[in-house]
N, C-alpha and C. Protein backbone atom coordinates (compact mmCIF):
# COMPACT_ATOMS: atom_id res chain seq x y z
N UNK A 1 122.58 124.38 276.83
CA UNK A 1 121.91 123.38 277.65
C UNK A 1 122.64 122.04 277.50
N UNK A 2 122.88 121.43 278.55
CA UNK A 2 123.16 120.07 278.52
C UNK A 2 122.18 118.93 278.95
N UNK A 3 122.34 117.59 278.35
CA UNK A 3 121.65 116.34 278.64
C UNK A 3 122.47 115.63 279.11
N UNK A 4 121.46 114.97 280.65
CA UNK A 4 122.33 114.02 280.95
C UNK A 4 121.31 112.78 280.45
N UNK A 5 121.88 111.84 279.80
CA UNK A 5 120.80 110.67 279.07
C UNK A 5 120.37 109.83 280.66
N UNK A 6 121.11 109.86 281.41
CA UNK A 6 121.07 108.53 282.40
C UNK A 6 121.59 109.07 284.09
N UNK A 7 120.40 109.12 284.83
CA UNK A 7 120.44 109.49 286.13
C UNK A 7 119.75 108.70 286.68
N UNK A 8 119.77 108.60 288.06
CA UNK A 8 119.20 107.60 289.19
C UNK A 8 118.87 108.34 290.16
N UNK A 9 118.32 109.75 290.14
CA UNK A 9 118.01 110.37 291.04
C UNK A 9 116.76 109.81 292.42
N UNK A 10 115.91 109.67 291.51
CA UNK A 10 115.52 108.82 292.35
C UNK A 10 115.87 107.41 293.38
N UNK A 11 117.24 107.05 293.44
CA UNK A 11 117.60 106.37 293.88
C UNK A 11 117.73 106.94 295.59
N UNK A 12 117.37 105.57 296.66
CA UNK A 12 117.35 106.15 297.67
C UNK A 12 118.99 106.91 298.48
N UNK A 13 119.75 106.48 297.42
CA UNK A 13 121.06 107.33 297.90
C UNK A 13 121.07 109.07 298.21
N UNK A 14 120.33 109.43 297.08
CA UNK A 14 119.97 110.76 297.10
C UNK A 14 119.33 111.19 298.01
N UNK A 15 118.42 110.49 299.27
CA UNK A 15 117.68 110.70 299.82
C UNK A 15 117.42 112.42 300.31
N UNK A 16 119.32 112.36 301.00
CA UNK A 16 119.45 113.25 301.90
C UNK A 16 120.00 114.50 301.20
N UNK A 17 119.86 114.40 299.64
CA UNK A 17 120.87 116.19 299.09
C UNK A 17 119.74 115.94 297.83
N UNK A 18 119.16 115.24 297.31
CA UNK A 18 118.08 115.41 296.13
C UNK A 18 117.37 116.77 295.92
N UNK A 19 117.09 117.34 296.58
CA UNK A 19 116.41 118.53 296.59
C UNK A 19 117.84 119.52 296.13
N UNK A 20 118.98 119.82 296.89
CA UNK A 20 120.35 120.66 296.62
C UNK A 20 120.30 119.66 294.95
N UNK A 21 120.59 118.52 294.84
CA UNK A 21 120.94 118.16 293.74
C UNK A 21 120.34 118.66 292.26
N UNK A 22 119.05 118.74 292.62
CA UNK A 22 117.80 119.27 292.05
C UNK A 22 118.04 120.79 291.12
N UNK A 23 118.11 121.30 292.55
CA UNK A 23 117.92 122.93 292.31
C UNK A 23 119.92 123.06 292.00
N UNK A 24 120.81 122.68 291.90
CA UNK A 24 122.08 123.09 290.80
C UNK A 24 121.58 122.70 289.29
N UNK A 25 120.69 121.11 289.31
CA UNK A 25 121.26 121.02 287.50
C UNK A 25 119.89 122.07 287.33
N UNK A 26 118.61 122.63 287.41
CA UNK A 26 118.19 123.73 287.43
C UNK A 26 118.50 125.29 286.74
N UNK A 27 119.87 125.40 287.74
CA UNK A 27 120.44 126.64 288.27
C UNK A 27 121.25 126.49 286.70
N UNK A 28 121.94 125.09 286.37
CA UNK A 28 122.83 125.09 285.13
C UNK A 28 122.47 124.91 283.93
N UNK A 29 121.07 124.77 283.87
CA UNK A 29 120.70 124.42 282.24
C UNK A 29 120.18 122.94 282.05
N UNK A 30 120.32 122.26 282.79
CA UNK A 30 120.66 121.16 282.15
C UNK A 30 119.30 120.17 282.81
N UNK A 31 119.27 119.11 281.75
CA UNK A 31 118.59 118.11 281.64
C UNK A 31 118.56 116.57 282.16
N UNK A 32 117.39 115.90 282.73
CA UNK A 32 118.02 114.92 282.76
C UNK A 32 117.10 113.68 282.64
N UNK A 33 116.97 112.35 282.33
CA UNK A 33 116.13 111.31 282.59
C UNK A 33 116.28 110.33 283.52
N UNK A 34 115.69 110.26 284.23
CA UNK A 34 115.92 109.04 285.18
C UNK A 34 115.48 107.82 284.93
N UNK A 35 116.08 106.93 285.00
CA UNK A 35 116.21 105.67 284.40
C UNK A 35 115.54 104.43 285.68
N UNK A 36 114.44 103.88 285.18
CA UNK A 36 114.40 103.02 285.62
C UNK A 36 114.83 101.81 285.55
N UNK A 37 114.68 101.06 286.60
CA UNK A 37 115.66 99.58 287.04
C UNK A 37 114.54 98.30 287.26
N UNK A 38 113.66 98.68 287.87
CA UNK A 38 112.47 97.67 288.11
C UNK A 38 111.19 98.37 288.09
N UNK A 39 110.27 97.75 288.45
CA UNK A 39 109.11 98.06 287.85
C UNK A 39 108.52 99.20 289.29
N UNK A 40 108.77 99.09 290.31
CA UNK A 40 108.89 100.02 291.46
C UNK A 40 109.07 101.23 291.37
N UNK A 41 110.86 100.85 291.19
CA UNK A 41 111.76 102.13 290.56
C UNK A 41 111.52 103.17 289.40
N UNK A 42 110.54 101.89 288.86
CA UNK A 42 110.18 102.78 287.73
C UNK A 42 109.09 103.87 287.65
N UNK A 43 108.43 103.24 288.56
CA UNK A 43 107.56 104.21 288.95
C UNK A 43 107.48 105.36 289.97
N UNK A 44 108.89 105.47 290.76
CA UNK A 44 109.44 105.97 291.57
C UNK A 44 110.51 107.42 290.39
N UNK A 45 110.91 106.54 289.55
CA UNK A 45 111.81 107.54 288.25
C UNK A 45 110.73 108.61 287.77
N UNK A 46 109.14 107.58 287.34
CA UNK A 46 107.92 108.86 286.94
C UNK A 46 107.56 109.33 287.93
N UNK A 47 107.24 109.82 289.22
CA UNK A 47 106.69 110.31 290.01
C UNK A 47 107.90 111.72 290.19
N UNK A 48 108.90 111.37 290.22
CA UNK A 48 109.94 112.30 290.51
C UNK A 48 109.96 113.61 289.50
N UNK A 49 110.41 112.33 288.11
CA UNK A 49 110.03 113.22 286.76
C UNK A 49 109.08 114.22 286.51
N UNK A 50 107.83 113.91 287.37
CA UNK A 50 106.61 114.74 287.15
C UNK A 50 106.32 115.48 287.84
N UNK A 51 107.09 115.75 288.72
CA UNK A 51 107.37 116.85 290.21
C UNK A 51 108.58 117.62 289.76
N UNK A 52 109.50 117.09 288.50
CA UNK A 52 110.01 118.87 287.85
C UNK A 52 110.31 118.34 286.09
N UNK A 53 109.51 118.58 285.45
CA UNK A 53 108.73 117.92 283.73
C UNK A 53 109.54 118.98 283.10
N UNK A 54 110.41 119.97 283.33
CA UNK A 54 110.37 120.98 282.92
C UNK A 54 112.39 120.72 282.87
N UNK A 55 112.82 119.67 283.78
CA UNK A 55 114.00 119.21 283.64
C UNK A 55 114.27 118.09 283.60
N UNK A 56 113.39 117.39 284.00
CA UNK A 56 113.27 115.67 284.24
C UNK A 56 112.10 114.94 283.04
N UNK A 57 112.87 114.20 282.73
CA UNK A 57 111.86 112.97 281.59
C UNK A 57 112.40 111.53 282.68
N UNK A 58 111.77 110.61 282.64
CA UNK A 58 111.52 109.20 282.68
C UNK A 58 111.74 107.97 281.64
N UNK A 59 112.38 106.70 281.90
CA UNK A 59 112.43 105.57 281.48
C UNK A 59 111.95 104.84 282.44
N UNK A 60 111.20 103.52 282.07
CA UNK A 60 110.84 102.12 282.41
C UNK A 60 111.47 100.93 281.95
N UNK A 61 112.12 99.93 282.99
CA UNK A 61 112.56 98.86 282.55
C UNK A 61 113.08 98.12 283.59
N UNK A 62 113.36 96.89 283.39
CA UNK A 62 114.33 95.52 284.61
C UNK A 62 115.38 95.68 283.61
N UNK A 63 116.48 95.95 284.53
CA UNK A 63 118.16 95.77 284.75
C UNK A 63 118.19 94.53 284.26
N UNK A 64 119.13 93.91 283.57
CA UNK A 64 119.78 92.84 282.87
C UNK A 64 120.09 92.05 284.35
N UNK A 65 120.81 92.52 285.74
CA UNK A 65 120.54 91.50 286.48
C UNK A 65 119.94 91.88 287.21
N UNK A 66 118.31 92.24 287.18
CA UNK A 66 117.43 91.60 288.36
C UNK A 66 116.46 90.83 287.31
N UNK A 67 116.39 90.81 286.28
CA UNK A 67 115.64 89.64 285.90
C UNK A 67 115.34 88.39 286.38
N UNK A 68 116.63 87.69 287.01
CA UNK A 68 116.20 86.48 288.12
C UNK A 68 115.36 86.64 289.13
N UNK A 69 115.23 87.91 289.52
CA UNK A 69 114.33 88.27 290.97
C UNK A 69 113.34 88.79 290.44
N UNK A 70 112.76 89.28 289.35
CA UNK A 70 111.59 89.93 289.26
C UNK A 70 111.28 88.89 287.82
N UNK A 71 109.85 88.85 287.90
CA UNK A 71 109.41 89.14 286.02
C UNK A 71 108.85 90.83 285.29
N UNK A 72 109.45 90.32 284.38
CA UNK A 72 109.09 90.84 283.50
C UNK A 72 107.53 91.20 282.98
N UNK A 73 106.50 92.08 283.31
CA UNK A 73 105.35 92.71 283.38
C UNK A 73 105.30 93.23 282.64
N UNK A 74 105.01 92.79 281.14
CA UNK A 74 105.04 93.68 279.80
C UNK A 74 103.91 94.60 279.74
N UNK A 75 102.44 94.16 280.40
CA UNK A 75 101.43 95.12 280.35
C UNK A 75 101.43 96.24 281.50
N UNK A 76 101.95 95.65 282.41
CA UNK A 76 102.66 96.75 283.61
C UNK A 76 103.73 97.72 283.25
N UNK A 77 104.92 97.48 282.60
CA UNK A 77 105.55 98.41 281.91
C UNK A 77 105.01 99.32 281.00
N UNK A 78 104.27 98.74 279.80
CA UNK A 78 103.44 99.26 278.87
C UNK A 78 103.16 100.30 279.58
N UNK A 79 101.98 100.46 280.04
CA UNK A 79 100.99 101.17 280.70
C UNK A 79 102.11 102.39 281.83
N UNK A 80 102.94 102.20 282.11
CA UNK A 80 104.40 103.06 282.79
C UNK A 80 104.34 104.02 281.49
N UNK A 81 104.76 103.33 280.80
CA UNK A 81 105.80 103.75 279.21
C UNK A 81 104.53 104.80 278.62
N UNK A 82 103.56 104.56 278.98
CA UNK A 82 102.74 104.94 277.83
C UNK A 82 101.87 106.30 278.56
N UNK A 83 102.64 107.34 279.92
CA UNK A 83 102.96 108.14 280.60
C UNK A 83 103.74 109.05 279.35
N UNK A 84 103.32 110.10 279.06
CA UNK A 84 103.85 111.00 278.60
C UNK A 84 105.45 111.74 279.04
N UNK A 85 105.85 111.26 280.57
CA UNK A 85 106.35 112.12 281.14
C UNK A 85 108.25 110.98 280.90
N UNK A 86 107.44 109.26 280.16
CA UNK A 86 108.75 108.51 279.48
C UNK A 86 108.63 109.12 278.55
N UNK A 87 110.21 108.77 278.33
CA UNK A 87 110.89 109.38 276.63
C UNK A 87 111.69 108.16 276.57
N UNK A 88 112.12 106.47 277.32
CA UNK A 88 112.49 105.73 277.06
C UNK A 88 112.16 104.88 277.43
N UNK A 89 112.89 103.31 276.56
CA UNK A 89 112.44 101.93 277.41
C UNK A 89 113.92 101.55 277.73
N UNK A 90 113.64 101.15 279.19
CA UNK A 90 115.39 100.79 279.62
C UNK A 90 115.62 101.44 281.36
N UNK A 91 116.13 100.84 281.69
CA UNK A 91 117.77 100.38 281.59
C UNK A 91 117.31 98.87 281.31
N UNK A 92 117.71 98.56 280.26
CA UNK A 92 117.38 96.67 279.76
C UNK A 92 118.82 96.60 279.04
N UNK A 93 119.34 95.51 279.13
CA UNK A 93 119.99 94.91 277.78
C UNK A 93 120.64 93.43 278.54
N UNK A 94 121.75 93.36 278.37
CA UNK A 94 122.29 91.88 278.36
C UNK A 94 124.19 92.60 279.40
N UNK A 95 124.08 91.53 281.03
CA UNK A 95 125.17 92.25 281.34
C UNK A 95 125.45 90.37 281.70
N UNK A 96 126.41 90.26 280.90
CA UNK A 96 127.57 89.33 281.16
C UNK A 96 128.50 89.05 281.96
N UNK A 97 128.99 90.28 282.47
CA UNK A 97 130.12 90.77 283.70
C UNK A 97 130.09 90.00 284.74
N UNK A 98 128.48 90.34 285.35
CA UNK A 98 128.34 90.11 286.71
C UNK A 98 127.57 88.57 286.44
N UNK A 99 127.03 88.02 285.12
CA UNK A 99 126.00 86.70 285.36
C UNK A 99 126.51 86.29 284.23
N UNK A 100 127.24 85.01 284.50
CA UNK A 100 127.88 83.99 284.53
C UNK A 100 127.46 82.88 283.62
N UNK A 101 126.07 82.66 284.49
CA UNK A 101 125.42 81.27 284.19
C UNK A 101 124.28 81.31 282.88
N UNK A 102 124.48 80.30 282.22
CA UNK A 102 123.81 80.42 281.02
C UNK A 102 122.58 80.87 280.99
N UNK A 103 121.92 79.99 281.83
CA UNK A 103 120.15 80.09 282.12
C UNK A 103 119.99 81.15 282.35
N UNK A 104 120.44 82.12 283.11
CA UNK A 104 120.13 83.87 283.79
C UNK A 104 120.85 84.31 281.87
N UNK A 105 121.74 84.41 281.36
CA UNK A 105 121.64 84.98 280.20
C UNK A 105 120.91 84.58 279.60
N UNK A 106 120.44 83.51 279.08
CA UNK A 106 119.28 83.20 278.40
C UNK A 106 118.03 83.92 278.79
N UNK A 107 117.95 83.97 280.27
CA UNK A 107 116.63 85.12 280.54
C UNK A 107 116.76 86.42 280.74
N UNK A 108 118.01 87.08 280.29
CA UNK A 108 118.29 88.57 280.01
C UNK A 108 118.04 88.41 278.29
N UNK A 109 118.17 87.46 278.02
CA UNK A 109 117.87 87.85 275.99
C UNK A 109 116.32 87.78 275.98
N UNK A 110 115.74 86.87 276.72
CA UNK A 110 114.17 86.97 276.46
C UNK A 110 113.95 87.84 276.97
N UNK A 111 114.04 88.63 277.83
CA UNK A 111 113.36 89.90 278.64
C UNK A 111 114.10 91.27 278.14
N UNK A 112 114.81 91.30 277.54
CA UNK A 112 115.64 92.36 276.46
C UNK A 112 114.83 92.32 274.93
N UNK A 113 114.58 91.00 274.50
CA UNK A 113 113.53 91.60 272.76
C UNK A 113 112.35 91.63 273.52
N UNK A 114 111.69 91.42 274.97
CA UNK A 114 110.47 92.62 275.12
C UNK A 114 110.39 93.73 275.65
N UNK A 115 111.79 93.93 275.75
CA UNK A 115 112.04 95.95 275.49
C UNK A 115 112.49 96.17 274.36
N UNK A 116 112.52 95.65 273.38
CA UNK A 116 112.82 96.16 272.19
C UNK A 116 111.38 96.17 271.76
N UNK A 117 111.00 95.16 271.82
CA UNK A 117 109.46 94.36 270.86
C UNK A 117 108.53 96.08 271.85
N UNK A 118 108.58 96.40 272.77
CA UNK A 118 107.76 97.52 273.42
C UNK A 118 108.20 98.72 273.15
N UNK A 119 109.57 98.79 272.82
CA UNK A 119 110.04 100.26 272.65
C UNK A 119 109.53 100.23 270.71
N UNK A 120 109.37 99.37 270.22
CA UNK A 120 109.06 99.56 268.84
C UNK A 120 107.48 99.75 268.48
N UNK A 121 106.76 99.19 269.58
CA UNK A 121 105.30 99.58 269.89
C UNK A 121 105.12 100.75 270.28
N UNK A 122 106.06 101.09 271.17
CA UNK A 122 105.52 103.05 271.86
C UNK A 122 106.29 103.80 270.84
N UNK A 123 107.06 103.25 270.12
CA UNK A 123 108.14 104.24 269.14
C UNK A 123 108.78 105.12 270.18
N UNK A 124 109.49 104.54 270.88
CA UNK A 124 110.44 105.26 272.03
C UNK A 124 111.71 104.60 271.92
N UNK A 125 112.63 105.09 272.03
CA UNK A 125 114.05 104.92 272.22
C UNK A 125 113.88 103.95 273.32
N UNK A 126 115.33 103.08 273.17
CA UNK A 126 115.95 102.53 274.51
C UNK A 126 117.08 102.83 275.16
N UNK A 127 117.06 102.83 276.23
CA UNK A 127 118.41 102.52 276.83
C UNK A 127 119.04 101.63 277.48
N UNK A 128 119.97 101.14 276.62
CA UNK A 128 120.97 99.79 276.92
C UNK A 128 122.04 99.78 278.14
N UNK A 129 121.85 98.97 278.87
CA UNK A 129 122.85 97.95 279.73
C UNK A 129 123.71 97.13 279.47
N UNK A 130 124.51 97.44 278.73
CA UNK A 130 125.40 95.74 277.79
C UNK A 130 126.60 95.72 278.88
N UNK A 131 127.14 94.73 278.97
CA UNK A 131 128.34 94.71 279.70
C UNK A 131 128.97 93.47 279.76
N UNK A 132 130.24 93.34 278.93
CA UNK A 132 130.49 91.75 278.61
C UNK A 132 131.20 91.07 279.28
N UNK A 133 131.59 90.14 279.41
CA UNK A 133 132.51 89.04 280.02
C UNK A 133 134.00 89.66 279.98
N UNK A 134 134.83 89.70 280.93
CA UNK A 134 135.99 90.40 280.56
C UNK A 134 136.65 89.95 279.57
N UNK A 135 137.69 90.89 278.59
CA UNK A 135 138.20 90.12 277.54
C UNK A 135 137.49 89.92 276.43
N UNK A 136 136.24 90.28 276.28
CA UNK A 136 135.20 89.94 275.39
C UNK A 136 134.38 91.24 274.80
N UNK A 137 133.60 90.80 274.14
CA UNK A 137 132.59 91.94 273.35
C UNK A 137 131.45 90.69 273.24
N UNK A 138 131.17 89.90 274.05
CA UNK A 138 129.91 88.82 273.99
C UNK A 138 128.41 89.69 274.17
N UNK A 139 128.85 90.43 275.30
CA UNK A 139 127.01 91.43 275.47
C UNK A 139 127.06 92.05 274.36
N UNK A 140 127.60 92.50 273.84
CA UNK A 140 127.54 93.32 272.66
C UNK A 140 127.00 92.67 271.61
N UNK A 141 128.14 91.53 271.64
CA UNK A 141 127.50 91.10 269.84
C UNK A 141 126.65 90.21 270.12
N UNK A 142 125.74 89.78 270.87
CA UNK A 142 124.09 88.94 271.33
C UNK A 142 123.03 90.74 271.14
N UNK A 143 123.77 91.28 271.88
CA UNK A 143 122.69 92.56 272.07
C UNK A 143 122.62 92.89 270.53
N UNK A 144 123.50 93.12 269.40
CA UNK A 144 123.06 93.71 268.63
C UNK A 144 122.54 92.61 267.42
N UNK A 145 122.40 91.05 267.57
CA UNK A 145 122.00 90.44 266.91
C UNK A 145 120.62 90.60 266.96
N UNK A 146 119.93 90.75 268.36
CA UNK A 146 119.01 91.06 268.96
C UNK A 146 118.57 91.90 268.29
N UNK A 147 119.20 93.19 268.26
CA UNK A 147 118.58 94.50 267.38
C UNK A 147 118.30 94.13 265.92
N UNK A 148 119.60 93.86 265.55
CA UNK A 148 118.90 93.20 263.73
C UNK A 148 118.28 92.65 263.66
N UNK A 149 118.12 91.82 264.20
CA UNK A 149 117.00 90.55 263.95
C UNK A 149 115.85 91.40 264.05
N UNK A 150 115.52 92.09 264.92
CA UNK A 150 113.92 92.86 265.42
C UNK A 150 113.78 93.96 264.00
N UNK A 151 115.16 94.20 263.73
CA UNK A 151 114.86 95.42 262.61
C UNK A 151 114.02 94.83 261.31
N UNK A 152 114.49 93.59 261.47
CA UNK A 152 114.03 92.40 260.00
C UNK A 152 112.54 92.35 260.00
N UNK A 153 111.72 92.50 261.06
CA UNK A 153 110.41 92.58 261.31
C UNK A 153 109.42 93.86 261.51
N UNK A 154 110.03 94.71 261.88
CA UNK A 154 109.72 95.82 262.05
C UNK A 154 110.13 96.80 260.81
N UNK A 155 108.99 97.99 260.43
CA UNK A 155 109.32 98.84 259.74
C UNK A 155 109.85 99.82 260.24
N UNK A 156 109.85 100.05 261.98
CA UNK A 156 109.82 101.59 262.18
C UNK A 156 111.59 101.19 262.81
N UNK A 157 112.71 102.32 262.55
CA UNK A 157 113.64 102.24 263.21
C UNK A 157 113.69 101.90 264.56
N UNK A 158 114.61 101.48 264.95
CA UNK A 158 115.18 101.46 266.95
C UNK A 158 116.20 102.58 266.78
N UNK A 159 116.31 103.01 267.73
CA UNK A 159 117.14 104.01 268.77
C UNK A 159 117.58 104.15 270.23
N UNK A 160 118.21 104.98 270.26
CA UNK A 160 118.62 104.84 271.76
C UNK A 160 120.32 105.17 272.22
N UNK A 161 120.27 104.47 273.37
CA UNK A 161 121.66 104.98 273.79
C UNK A 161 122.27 103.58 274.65
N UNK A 162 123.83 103.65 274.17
CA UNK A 162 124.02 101.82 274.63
C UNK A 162 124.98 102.81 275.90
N UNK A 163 124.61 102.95 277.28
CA UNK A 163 124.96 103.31 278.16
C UNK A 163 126.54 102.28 278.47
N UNK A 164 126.92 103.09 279.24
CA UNK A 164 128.15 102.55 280.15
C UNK A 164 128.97 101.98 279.20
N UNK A 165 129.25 102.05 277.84
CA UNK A 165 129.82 101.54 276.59
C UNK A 165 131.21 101.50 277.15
N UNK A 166 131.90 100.14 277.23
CA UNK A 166 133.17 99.79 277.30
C UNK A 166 133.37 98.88 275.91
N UNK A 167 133.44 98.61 275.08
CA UNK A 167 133.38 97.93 274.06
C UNK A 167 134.10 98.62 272.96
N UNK A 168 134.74 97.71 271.91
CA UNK A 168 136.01 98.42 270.66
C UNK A 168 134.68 99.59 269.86
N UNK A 169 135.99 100.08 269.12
CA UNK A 169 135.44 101.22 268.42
C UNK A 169 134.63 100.31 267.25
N UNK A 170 134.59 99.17 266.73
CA UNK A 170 134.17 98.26 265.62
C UNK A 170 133.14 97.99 265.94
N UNK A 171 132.92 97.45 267.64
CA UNK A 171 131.20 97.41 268.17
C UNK A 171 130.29 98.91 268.39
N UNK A 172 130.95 100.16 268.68
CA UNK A 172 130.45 100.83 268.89
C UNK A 172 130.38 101.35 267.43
N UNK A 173 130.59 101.12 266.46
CA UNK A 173 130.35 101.59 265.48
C UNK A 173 128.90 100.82 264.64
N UNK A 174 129.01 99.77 264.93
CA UNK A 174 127.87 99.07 264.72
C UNK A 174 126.62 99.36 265.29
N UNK A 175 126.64 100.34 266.91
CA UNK A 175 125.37 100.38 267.58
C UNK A 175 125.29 102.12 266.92
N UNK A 176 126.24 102.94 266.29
CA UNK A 176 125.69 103.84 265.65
C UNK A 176 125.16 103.72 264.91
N UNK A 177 125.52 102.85 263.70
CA UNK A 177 124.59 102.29 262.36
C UNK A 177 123.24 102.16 262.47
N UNK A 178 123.06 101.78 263.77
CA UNK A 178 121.52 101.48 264.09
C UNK A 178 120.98 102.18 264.52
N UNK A 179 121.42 103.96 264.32
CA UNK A 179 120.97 104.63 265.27
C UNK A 179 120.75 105.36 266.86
N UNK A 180 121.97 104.08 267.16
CA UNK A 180 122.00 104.52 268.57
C UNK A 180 123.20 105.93 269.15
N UNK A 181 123.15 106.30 270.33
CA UNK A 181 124.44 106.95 270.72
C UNK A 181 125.05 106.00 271.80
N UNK A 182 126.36 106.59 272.12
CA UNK A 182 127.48 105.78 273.02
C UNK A 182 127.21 106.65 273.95
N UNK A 183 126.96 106.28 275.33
CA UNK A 183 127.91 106.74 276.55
C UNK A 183 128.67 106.17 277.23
């Protein structure tokens, strides 16, 4: 059997082959979670999930950049998350790449420790969005100060998976320490 940690099936791209898409990973064994992006989506990722439970799990979370366009609904997520049919909190973390401006990173770090601060309440894994400034490892090393710092308060481990990992083998070695996996 294989896992795929991170799908968007529910995304309206799929519209028109989702069902063919469906019935191959099925046919092959394999697994998958769909990842939510906003609080919509996210509920669009569980509805899907729960129409085939038997190959599909669910995540809840805001993307590192739509945070400027949406808030952050910690009791609205909660209450997502707290659906049997999640097994994560995320797609959240800190993407540098595409946002520039200080103020929008400053409000990807506050809206990133309350997916940590929630994934340590449901005791659920996350899944990370990091993506740094070219030339850099900046999302990285904010994202995982982020994580230590939360570990300093918390008894129960974090986990998870730091998706789309472009970053040295020295940062990715650091987000194993903590438990996490690379994709």
């Amino acid at each position: 059997m294989l896992f795929d940690s991170h799908s968007h099936l529910h995304f309206s791209q799929f519209d028109t082959d989702r069902e063919e898409i469906i019935k191959k990973i099925r046919d092959s064994d394999v697994k998958t979670i769909n990842v939510g992006t906003d609080f919509d989506d996210s509920k669009k990722a569980i509805e899907l999930a729960l129409k085939y439970p038997k190959i599909m799990k669910a995540s809840v979370g805001l993307h590192p950049n739509d945070v400027m366009n949406a808030d952050f609904d910690y009791d609205g997520f909660k209450e997502l998350a707290e659906n049997d049919i999640v097994v994560a909190i995320g797609e959240c973390g800190l993407d540098y790449f595409r946002t520039l401006d200080s103020e929008a990173q400053l409000k990807q770090k506050e809206v990133f420790i309350k997916h940590v601060e929630m994934a340590q309440e449901l005791d659920k894994p996350l899944i990370l969005h990091c993506r740094p400034t070219v030339g850099t490892q900046n999302a990285y090393e904010d994202a995982l100060k982020i994580l230590v710092s939360c570990f300093q308060f918390h008894v129960s481990r974090l986990n998870g998976v730091a998706h789309f990992f472009v970053g040295s083998k020295e940062t990715a070695k650091k987000f194993l320490d903590l438990g996490f996996y690379i994709s």
